[in-house]
Structure formats: structure tokens, C-alpha cells
Protein backbone atom coordinates (compact mmCIF):
# COMPACT_ATOMS: atom_id res chain seq x y z
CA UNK A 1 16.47 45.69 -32.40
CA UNK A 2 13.35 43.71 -31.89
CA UNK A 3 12.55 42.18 -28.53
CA UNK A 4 10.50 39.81 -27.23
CA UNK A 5 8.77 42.00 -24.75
CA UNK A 6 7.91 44.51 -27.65
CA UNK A 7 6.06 41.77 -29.41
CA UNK A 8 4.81 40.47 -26.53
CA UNK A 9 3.00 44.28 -25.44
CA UNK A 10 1.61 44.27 -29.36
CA UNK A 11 -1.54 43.04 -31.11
CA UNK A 12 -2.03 41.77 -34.48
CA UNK A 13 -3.69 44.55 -36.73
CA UNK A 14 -4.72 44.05 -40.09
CA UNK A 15 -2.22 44.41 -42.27
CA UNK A 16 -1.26 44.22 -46.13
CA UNK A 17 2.21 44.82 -46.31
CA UNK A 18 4.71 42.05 -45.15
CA UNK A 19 8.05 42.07 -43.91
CA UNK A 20 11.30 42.77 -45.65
CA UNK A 21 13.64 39.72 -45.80
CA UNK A 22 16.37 42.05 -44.59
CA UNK A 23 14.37 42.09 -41.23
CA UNK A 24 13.33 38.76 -39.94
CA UNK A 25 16.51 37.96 -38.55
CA UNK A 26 16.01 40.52 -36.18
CA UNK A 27 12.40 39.24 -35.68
CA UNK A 28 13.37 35.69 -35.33
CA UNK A 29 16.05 36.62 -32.49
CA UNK A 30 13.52 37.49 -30.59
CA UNK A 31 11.62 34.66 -30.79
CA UNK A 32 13.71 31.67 -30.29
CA UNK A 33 12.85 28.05 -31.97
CA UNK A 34 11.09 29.63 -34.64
CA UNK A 35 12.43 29.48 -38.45
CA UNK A 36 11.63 30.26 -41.88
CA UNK A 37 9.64 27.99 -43.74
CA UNK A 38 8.92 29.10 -47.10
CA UNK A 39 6.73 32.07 -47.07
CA UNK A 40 5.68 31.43 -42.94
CA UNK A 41 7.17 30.91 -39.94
CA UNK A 42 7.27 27.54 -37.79
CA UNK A 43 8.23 25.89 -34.72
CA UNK A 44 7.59 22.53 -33.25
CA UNK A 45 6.82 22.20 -29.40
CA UNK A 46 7.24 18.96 -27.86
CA UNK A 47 5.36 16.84 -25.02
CA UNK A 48 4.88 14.54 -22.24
CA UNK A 49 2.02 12.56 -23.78
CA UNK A 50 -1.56 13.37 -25.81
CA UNK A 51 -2.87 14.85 -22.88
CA UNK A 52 -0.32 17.58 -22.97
CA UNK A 53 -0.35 18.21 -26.37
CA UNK A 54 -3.88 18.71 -26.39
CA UNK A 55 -3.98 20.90 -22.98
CA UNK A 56 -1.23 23.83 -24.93
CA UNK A 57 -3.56 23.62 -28.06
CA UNK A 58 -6.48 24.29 -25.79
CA UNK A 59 -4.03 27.13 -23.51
CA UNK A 60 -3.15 28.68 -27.02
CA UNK A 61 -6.41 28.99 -28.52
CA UNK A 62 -7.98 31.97 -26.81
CA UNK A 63 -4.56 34.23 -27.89
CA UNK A 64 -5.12 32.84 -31.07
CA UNK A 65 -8.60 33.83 -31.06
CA UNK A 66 -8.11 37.22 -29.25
CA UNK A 67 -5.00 38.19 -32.12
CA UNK A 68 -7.67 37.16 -35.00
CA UNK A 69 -4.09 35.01 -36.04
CA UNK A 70 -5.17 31.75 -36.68
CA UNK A 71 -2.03 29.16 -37.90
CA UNK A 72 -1.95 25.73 -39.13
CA UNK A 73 -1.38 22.97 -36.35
CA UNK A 74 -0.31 19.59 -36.85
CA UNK A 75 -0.57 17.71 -33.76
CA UNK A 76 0.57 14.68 -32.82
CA UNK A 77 0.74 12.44 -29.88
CA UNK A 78 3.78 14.63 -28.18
CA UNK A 79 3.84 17.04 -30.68
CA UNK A 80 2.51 20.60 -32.16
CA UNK A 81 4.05 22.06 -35.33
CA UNK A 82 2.38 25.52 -35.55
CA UNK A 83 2.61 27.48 -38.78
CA UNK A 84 2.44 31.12 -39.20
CA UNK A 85 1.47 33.15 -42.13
CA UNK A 86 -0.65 36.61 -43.50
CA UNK A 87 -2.74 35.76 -45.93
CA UNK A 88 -3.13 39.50 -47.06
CA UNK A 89 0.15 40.39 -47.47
CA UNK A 90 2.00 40.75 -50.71
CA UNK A 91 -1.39 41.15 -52.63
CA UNK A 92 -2.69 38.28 -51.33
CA UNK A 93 -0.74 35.89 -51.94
CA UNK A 94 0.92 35.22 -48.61
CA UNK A 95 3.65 35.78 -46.82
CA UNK A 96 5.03 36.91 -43.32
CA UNK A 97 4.34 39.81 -41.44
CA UNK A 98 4.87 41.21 -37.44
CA UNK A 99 1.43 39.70 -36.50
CA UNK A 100 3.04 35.93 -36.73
CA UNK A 101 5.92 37.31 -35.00
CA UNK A 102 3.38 39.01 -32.03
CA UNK A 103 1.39 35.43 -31.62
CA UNK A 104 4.92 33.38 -31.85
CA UNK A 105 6.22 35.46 -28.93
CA UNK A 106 2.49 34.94 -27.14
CA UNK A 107 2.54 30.92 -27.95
CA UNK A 108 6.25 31.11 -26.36
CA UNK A 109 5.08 32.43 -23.49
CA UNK A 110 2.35 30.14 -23.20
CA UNK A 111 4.65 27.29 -23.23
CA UNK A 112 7.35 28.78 -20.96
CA UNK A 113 4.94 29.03 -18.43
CA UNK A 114 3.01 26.13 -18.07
CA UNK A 115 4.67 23.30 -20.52
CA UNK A 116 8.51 23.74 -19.77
């Protein structure tokens, strides 16, 4: 079983080799909100105002930064939708792996602490 603290203690490493389908239920379990979107995973975090929305992308950006896990964001005026993907798994083509799953629990956290 995958928890949240486990992926919270981890940091992204480069990797090649993605995750088995069979698993991300157990990954996303542990980190609540997200989903499967294709070959990533997603969430959307919700806000106050513009102000907000920008302050979590600026909270989030150093973990981003530190993991070397850079998503795609779409923000809005309350909104983020953050994607999640590996570019070098599954011989490059794409796909998710436990690093989206370590910087999903970190953004959580992020959020649970100062945006909740």
C-alpha cells in the first residue's frame, strides 16, 4: 500500500520506466483529488481570487524546481489545473511514473497548509 507520507519523504529521480496500470489505484489513494487523464495525472485546485491563485503557483514553484518535475498549469482567475507527466518513460513517448505521484503529494501539501 502506498501512502502519502511515503511519497511525501521521496524525490523524483530520473527515471525511464513508468508505472503499471495495475498500480495507480494504489498511487492515486494516496493522493486524493488527483485522476487519470490520458497518459498524466491531474487535479484542479480552486481559489479565493487572482491573488491566490497566483500566490500557490508562486508557493509550488520551488518543489517544482527542487523535484526537476515541471507540469503543465492552466491558471485562471480562481483556478490551477496542474498536469503531471514523464516524458522519458515508455521510450519516450510519455506516460506516468512515481515522480508525478511524489510532486502531487508535495503540491497537496502545499495547499493543505496554506490555501485550505
Amino acid at each position: 500500500m502506498i501512502k502519502t507520507a511515503d511519497l511525501l519523504a521521496k524525490k523524483s529521480q530520473e527515471t525511464f520506466t513508468g508505472l503499471p496500470e495495475s498500480e495507480l489505484p494504489a498511487y492515486l489513494a494516496a493522493t486524493p483529488g488527483w485522476e487519470v487523464d490520458g497518459a498524466r495525472i491531474a487535479k484542479t485546485y480552486q481559489f479565493k481570487n487572482y491573488y491566490e491563485t497566483l500566490s500557490f503557483i508562486n508557493a509550488i514553484a520551488y518543489v517544482i524546481h527542487a523535484e526537476d518535475h515541471h507540469p503543465e498549469l492552466v491558471v485562471t482567475y480562481n483556478r490551477c489545473v496542474i498536469r503531471f507527466d514523464t516524458h522519458t518513460v515508455n521510450g519516450g513517448k510519455g506516460g506516468i511514473s512515481e515522480n508525478d505521484f511524489i510532486c502531487a503529494a508535495k503540491i497537496d501539501a502545499i495547499f493543505e497548509q496554506s490555501f485550505s
